[in-house]
Protein backbone atom coordinates (compact mmCIF):
# COMPACT_ATOMS: atom_id res chain seq x y z
CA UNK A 1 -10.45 100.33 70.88
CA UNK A 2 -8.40 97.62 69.54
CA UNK A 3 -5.36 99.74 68.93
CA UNK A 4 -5.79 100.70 72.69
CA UNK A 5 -5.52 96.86 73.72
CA UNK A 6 -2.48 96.21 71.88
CA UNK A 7 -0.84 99.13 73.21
CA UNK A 8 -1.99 98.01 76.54
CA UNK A 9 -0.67 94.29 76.60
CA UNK A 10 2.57 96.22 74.55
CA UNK A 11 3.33 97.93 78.16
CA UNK A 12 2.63 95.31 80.43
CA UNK A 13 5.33 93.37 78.38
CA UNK A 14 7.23 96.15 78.59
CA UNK A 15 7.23 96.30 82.44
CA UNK A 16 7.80 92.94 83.04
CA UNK A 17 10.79 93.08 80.62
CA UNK A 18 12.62 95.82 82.57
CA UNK A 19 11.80 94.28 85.82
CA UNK A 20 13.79 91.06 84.75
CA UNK A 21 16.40 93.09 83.78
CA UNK A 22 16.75 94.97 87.68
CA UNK A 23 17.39 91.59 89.09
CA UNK A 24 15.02 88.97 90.71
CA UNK A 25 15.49 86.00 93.35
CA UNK A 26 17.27 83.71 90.57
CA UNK A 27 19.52 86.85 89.35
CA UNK A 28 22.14 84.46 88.28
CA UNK A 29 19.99 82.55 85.85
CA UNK A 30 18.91 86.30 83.93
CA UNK A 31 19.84 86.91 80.35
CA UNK A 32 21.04 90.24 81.70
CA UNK A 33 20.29 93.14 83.93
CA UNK A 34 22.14 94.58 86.96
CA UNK A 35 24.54 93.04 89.48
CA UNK A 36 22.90 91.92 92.28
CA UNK A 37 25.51 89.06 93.50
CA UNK A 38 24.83 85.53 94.66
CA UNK A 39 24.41 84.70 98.66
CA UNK A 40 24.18 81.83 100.14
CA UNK A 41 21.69 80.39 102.79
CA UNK A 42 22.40 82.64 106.05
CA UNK A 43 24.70 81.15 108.52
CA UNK A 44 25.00 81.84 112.25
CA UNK A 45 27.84 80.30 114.32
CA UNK A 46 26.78 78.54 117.40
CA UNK A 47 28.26 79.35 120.63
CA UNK A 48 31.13 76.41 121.22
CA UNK A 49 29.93 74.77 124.80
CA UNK A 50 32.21 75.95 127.20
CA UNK A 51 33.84 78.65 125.24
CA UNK A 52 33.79 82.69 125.34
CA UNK A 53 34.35 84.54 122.16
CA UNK A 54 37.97 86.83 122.14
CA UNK A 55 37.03 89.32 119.85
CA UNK A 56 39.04 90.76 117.07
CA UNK A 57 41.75 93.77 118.47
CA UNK A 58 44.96 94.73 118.57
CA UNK A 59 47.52 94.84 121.54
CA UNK A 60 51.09 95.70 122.23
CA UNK A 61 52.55 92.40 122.91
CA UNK A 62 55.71 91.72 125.32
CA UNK A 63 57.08 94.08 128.18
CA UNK A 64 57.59 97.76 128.18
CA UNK A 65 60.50 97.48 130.81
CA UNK A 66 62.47 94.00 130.84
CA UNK A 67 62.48 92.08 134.03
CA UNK A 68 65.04 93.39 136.12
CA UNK A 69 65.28 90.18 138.85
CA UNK A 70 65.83 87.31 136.59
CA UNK A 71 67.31 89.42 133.58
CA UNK A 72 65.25 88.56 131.22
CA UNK A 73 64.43 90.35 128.11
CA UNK A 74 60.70 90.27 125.94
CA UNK A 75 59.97 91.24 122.11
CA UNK A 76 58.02 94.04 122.20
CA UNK A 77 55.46 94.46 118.66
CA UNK A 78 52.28 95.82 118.35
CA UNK A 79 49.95 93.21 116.75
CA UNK A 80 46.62 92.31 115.55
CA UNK A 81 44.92 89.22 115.90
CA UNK A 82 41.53 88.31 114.60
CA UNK A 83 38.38 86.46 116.48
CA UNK A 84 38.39 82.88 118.06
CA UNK A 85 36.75 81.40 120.48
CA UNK A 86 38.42 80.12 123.46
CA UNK A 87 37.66 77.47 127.04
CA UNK A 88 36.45 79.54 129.55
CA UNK A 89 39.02 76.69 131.62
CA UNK A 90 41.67 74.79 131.32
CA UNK A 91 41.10 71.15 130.02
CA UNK A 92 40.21 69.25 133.07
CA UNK A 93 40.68 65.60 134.56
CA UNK A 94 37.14 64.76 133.68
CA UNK A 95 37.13 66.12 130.46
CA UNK A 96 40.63 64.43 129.22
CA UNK A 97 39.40 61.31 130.63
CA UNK A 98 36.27 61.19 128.45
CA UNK A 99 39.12 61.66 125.25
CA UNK A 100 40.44 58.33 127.25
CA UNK A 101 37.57 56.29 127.05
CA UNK A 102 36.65 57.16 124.05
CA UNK A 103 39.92 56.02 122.55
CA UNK A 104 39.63 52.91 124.84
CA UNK A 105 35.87 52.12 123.69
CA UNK A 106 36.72 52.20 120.01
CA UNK A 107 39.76 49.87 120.76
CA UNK A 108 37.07 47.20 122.60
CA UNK A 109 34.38 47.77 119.84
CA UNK A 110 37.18 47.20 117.12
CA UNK A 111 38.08 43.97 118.73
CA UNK A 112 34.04 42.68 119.66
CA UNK A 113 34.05 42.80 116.04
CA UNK A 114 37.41 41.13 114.98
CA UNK A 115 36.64 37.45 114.67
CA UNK A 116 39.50 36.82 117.28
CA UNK A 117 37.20 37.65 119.41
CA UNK A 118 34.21 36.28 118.09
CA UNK A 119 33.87 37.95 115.61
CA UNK A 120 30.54 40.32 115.96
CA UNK A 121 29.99 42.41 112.78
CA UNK A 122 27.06 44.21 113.92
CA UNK A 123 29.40 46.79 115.94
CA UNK A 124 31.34 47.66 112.42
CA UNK A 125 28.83 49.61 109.64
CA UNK A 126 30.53 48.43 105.90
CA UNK A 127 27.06 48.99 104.31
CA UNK A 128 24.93 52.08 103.46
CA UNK A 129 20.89 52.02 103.84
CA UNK A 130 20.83 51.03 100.09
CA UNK A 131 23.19 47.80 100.48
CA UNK A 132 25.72 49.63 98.96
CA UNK A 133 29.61 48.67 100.43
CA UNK A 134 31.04 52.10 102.57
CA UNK A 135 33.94 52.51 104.23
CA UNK A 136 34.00 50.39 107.43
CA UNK A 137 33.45 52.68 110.66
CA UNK A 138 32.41 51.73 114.19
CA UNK A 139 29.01 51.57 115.18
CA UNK A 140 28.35 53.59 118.49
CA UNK A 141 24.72 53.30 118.66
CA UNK A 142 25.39 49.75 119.53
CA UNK A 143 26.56 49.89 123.64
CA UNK A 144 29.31 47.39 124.95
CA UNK A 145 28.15 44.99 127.28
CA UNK A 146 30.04 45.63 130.33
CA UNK A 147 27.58 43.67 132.03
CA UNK A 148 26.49 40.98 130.42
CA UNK A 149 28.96 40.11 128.13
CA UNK A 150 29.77 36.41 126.70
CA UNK A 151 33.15 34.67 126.91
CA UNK A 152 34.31 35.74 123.59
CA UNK A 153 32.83 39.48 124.38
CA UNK A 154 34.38 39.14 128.13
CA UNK A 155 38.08 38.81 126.42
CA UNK A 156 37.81 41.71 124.04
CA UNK A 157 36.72 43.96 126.84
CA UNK A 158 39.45 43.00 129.09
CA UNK A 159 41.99 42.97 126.90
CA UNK A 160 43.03 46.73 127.42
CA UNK A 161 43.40 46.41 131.19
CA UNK A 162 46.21 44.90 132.93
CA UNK A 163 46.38 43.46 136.36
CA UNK A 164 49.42 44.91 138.61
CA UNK A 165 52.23 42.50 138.93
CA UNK A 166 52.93 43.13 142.64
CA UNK A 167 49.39 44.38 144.36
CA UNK A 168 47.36 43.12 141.87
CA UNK A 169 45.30 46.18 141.27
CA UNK A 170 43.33 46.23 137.89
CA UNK A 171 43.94 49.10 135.54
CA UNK A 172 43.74 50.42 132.47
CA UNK A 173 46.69 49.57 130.02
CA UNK A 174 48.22 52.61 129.18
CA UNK A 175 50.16 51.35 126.51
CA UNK A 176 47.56 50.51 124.80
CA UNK A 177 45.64 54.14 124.43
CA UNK A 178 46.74 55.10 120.87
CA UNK A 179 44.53 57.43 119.09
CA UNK A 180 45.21 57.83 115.39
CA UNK A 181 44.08 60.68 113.16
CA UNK A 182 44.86 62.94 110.14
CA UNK A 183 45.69 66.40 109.41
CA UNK A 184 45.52 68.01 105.99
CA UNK A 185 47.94 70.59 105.85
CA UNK A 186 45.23 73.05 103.58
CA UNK A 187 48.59 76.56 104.29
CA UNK A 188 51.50 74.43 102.96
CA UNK A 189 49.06 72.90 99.97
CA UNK A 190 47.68 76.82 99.02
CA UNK A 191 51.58 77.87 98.29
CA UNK A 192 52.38 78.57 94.89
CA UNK A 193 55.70 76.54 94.69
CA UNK A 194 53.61 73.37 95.40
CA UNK A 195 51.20 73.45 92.65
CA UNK A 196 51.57 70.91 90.43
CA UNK A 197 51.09 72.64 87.54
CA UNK A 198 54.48 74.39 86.88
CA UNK A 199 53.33 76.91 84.97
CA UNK A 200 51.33 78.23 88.28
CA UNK A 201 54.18 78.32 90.40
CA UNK A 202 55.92 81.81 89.24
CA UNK A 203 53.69 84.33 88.05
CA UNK A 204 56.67 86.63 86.86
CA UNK A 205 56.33 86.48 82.99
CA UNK A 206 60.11 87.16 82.67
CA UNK A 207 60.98 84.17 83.93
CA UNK A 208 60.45 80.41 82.01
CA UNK A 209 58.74 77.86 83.26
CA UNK A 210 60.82 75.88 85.62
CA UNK A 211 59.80 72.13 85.43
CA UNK A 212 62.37 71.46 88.42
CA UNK A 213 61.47 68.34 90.59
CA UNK A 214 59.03 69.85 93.73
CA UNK A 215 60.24 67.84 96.90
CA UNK A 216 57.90 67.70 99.49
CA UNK A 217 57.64 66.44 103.49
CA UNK A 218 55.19 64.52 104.92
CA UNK A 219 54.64 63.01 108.53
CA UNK A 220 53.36 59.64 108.86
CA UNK A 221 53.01 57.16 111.12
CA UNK A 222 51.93 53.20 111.86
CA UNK A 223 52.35 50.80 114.84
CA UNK A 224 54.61 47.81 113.91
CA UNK A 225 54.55 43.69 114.40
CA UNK A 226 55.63 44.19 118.28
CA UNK A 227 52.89 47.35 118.92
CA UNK A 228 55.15 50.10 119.09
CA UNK A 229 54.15 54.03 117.67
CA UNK A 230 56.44 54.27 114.71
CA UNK A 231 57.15 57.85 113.28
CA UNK A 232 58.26 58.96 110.17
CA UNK A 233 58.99 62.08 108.27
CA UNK A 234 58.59 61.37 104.03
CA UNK A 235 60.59 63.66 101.97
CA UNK A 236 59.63 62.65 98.09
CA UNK A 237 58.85 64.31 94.61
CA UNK A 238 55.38 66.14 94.81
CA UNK A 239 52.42 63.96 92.85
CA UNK A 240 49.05 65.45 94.35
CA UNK A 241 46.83 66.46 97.09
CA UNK A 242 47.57 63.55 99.15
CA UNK A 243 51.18 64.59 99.70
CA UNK A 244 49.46 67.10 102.17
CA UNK A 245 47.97 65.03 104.42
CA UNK A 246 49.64 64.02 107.42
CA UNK A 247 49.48 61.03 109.57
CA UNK A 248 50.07 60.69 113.86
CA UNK A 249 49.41 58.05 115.74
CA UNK A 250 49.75 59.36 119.37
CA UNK A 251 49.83 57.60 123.21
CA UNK A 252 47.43 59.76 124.77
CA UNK A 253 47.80 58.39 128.55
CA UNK A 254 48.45 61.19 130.49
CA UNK A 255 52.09 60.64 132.73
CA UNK A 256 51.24 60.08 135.76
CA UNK A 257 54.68 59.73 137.24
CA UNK A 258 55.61 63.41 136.14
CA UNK A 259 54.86 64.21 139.75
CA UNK A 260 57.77 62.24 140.52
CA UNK A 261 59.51 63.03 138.58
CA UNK A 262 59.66 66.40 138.35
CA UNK A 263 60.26 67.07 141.88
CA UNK A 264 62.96 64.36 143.26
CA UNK A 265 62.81 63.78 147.06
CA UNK A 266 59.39 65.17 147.19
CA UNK A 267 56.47 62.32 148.74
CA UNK A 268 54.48 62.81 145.73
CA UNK A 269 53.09 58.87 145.73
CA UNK A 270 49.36 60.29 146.24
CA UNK A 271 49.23 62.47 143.23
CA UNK A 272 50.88 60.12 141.00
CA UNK A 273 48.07 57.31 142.14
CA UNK A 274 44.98 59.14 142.35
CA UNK A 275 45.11 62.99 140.82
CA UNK A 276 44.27 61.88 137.29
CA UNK A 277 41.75 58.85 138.22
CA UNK A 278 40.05 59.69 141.30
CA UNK A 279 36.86 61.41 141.22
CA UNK A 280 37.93 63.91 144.04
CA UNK A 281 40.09 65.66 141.21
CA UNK A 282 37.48 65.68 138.49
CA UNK A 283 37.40 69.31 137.63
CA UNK A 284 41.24 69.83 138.52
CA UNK A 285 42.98 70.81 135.41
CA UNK A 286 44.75 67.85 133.50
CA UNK A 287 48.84 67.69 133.67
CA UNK A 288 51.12 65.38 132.83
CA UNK A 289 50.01 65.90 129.00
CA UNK A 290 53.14 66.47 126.59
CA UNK A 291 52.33 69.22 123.61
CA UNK A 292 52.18 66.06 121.51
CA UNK A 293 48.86 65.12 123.09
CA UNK A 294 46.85 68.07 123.52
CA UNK A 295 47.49 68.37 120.21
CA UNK A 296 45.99 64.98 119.76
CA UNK A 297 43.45 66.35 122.34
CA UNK A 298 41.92 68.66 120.11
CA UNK A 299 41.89 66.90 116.53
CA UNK A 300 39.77 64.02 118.51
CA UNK A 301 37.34 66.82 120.04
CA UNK A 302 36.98 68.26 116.24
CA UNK A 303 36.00 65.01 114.63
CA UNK A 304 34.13 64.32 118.00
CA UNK A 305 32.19 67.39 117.14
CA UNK A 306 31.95 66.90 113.47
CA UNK A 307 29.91 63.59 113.52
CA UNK A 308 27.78 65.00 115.92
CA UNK A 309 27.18 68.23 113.40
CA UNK A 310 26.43 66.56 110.09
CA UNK A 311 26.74 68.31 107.01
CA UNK A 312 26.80 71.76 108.66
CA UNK A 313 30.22 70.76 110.25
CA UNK A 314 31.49 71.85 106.94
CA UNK A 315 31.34 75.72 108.03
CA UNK A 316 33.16 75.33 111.66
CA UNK A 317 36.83 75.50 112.09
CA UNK A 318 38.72 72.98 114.07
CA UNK A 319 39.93 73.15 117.52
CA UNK A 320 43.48 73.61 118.20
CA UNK A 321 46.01 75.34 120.63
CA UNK A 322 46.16 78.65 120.98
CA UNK A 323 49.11 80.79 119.54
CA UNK A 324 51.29 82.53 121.61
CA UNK A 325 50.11 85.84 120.60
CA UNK A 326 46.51 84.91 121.02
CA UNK A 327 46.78 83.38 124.45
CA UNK A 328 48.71 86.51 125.65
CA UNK A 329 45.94 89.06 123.77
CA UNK A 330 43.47 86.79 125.54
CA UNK A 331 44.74 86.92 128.94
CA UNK A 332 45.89 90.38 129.18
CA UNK A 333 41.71 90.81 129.10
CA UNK A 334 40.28 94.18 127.21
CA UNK A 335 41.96 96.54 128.42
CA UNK A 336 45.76 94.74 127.95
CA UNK A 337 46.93 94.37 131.71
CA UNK A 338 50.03 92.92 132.97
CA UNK A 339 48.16 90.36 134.86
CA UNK A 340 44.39 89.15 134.20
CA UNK A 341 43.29 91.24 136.72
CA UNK A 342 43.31 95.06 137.21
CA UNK A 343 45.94 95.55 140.17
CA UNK A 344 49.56 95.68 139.87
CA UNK A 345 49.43 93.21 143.22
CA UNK A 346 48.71 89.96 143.29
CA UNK A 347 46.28 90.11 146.62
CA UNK A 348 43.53 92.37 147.01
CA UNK A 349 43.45 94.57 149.67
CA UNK A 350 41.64 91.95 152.57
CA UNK A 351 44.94 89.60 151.58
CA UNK A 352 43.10 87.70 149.38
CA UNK A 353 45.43 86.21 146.25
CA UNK A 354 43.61 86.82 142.32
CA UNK A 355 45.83 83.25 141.94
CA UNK A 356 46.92 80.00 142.46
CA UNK A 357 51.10 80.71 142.63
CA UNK A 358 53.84 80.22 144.82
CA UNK A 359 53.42 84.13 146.47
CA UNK A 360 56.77 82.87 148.84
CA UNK A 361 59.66 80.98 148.50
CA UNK A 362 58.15 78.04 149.78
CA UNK A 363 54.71 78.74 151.12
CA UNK A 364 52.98 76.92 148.48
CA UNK A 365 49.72 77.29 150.47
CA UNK A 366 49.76 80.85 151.70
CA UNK A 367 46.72 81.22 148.25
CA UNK A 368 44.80 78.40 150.20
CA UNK A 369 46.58 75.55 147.81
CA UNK A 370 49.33 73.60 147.89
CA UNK A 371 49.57 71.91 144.08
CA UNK A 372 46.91 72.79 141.36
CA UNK A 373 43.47 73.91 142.50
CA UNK A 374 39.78 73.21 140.99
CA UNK A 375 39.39 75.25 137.70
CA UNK A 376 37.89 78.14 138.05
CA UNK A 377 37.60 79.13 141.70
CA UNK A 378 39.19 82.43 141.49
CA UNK A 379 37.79 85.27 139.06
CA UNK A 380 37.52 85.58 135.14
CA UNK A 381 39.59 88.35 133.10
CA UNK A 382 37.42 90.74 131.32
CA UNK A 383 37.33 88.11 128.72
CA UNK A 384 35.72 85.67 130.84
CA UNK A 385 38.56 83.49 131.22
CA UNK A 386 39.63 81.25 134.00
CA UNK A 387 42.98 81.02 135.25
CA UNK A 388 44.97 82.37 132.85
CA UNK A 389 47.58 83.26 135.50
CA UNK A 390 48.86 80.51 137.74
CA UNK A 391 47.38 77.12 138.53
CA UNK A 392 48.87 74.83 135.26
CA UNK A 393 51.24 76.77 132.84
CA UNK A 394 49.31 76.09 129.44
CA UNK A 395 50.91 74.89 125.89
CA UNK A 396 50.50 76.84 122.86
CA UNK A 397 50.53 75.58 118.89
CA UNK A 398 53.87 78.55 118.20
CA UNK A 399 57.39 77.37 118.37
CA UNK A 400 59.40 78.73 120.74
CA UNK A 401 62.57 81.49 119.47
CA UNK A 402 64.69 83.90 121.44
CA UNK A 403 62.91 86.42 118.97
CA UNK A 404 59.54 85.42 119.78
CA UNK A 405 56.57 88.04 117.97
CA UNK A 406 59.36 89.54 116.45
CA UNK A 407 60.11 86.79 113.59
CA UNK A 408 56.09 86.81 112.85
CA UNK A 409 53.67 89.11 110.38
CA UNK A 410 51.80 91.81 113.02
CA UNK A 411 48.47 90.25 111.61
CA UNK A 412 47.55 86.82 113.41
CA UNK A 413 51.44 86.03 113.92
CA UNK A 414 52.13 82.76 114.25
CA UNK A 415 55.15 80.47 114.13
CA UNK A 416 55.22 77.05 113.36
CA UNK A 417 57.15 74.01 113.16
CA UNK A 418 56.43 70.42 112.94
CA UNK A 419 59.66 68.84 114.04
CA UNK A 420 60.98 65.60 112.68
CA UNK A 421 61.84 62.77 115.06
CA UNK A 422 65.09 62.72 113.81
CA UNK A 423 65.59 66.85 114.44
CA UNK A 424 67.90 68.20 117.15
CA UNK A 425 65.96 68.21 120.31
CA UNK A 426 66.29 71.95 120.79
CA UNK A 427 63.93 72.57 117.56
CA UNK A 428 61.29 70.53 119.51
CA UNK A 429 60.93 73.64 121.90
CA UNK A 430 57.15 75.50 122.27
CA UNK A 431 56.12 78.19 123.34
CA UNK A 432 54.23 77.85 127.55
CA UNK A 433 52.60 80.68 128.92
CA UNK A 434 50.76 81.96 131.92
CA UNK A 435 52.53 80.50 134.78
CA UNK A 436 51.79 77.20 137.40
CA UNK A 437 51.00 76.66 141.18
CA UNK A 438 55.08 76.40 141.50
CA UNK A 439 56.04 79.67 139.82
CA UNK A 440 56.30 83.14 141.90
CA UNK A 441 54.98 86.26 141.17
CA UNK A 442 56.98 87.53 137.84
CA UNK A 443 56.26 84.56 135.99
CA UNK A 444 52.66 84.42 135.98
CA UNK A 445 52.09 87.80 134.39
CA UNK A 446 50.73 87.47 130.95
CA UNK A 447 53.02 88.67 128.85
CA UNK A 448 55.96 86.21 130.26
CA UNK A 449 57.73 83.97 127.98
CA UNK A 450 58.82 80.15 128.66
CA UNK A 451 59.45 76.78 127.11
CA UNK A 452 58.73 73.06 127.44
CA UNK A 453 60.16 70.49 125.11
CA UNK A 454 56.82 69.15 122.78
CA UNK A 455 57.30 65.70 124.21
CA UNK A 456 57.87 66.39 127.86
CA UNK A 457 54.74 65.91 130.22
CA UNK A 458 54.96 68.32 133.39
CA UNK A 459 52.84 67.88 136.44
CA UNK A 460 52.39 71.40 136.22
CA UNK A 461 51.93 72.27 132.47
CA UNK A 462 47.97 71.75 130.95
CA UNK A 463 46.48 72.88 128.33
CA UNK A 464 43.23 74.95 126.90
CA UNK A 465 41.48 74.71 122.79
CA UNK A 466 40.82 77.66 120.78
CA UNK A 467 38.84 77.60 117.90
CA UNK A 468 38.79 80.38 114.94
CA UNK A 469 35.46 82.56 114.45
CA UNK A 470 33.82 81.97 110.97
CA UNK A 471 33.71 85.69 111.06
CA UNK A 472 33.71 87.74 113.96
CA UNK A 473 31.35 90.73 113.80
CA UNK A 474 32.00 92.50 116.43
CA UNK A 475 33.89 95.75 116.90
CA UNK A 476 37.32 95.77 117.55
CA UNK A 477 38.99 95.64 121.12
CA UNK A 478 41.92 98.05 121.34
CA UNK A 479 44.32 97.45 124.23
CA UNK A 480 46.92 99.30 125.01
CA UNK A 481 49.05 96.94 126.42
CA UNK A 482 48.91 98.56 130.20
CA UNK A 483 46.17 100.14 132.15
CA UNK A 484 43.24 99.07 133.82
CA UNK A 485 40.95 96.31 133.52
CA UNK A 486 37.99 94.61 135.12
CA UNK A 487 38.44 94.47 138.92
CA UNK A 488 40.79 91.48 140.48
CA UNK A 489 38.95 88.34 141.66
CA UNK A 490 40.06 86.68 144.65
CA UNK A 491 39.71 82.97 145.19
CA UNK A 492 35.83 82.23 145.86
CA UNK A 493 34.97 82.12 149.12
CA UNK A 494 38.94 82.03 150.46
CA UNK A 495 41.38 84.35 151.92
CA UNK A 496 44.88 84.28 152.51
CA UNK A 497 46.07 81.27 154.75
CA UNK A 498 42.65 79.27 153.78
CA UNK A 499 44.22 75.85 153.99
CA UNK A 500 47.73 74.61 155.47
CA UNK A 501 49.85 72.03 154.60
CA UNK A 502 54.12 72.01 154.10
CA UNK A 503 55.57 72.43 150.69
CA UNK A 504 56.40 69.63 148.55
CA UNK A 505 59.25 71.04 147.30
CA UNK A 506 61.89 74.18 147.60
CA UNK A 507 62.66 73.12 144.10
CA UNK A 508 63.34 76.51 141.93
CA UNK A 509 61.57 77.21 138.56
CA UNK A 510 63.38 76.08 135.67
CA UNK A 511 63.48 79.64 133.81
């Protein structure tokens, strides 16, 4: 009987032994036993607000037959990109505006609290919940008091308006709207030849070890004694991971006068007064915005986002502009059409236009507007998009080159270039796609190719954000670059001839 206990308690040692060995929940604390790998908490992406997912696929990019009217020839590559999320619309009036007052808030909160101005430390936070000293950040729990401010509180608040010198209307002073921020460059830090060990930076054993001097570039920026934006380009020896992170300081007023501007002997006084600030043209899409500031745009609406995340913010990628190649694999829908929409035509067959373009030579209004129209009113790709023909031609983050997809990988091609201030002005070209309310019929189809210089606001360029899945589990989406796709849209609720008015301009496009 004893004998039969010990063998007993012999197996049940046994068996627990073995099942250590076949893994458990804490596999990578075992002594030993089989590979089981180590995962982390599960993680599910939520859906950016506003955004539509543009899943992973592949798409013959360019033009199969080269314009014949304006000449004009288009790389042609098959490509792949992976999954991002993009705006349903373009950026609009009311949402740039809230990137203005944020950047205008912090500026009146920064002074409330400079003793200049009275000096009230409650709106800066330079202490944790322990006492200890942080880095000094702005409260925003604690409101302004617009209202019911003191004398000292009355000057800081209006301190960034400005009272017109000749009608003596009060506005906001432009000048003033400077939003700083930082970008670590993590693609130009990864690179082998900028590791600081030198050893690391040639992995062919033939060769020595080169301890050559690394140089390295870095923007930066500051605003001097007299309050004026100063850029700079560094080029020094490389030292460490701070040699990576670059600095802007960015105006990010839109330009208002581009309407002016841009079309001389036009009476475009209305626009230039009241499209960006009056309520009427809330969800209008935002022009006058160089490449400079969306790009601005969208590192504000990624921090904007992170503080609002916490710690999970860690996981999400940042907004940004789309490529070239992904706005053209996004627009061209599912099924990679010339246009966002299935016809070849621009009109349906009741007359009614799929876009807001210039369908005549100058009947600006013959698709029921005469400038931009609300975003949104005519129908989505296949994608869900808005717009992505006609209505505001739309920046993207690629560089702009003769040879286009052509000079990129075939696997999420991208070109880039972050041009000095002292570069020739013709590196400081990028890449515009989809078309405006002043462009006819061949330059609104998706896979056409244009330019604006990065620091030249258009009353008829805007912009959009993109941000890159975490991973993107969907199947793929083939196009094949022509075909069908989900039906045309026509404007909502309009036909051709909706609205009258005269053209502004007989002014042709630029390319």
């Amino acid at each position: 009987m004893k004998t039969k206990s010990l063998l007993l308690v012999a197996a049940a040692i046994s068996c627990m032994a073995l099942a250590s060995c076949f893994g458990s929940s804490s596999s990578a604390n075992a002594v030993g036993g089989e590979l089981t790998g180590v995962k982390g908490s599960s993680f599910s992406e939520p859906v950016p607000f506003g955004m539509v997912p543009i899943h992973k696929g592949s798409l013959k990019i360019g033009l199969e037959k080269n314009d014949t009217l304006w000449g004009t020839e288009f790389p042609l590559r098959d490509i792949s990109v992976d999954g991002f999320w993009m705006d349903q619309h373009e950026i609009s009036n009311a949402k740039y505006r809230q990137f203005v007052n944020w950047v205008r808030d912090s500026i009146i909160r920064e002074r409330l609290a400079d003793p200049a101005f009275g000096g009230d430390e409650t709106y800066k936070i330079e202490e944790d919940k322990e006492g200890n000293p942080i880095t000094p950040h702005l409260d925003w729990s604690k409101a302004i008091p617009w209202r019911k401010a003191n004398e000292d509180e009355d000057r800081a608040i209006q301190s960034v308006y400005v009272i017109h010198p000749i009608d003596g209307t009060k506005m906001l002073d432009a000048s003033q709207m400077n939003y700083r921020y930082e970008i670590y460059d993590y693609v130009t830090a990864a690179q082998r030849k900028y590791r600081l060990n030198p050893e690391e930076r040639d992995l062919n054993t033939d060769h020595t070890v080169s301890n050559e001097q690394v140089i390295i570039s870095k923007d930066t920026a500051w605003i001097d004694d007299d309050g004026h934006i100063q850029r700079q380009t560094i080029t020094r020896p490389l030292s460490g991971p701070w040699d990576f992170l670059n600095t802007y300081i960015v105006n990010i007023y839109p330009d208002t006068t581009c309407w002016v501007n841009d079309f001389q002997n036009a009476d475009n006084e209305r626009y230039m007064k009241l499209y960006f600030s009056n309520p009427a043209f809330n969800d209008y899409p935002v022009v006058g915005v160089t490449w400079e500031q969306a790009n601005a745009f969208c590192a504000w609406r990624t921090n904007f986002l992170m503080k609002g995340l916490g710690g999970y913010a860690q996981q999400i990628q940042r907004y940004r502009l789309p490529s070239e190649v992904e706005w053209e694999y996004a627009a061209r829908g599912k099924e990679g059409n010339p246009f966002p929409w299935e016809s070849l035509e621009v009109k349906s067959d009741k007359g009614c236009y799929y876009a807001n373009f210039k369908p005549d030579r100058g009947n600006y209004t013959q698709d029921g507007s005469l400038i931009t129209s609300k975003c949104g009113i005519f129908s989505a790709n296949s994608n869900g998009l808005y717009d992505m023909a006609g209505n505001v031609a739309e920046w993207t983050s690629t560089v702009y080159t003769e040879a286009g997809v052509e000079s990129m990988a075939d696997m999420n091609p991208e070109l880039s270039y972050n041009a000095a201030k002292e570069d020739p002005y013709r590196l400081k070209k990028k890449s515009v796609r989809g078309g405006s309310w002043k462009d006819p019929e061949s330059m609104i189809r998706s896979a056409w190719r244009s330019y604006e210089y990065q620091n030249q606001p258009r009353c008829f360029v805007g912009f959009r954000c993109v941000r890159t899945m975490v991973n993107d589990k969907s199947g793929t989406n083939k196009a094949s670059g022509s075909g069908s796709s989900a039906k045309g849209g026509s404007k909502k609720g309009g036909s051709k001839g909706a609205s009258s008015g005269q053209p502004i301009s007989t002014r042709k496009t630029r390319r």
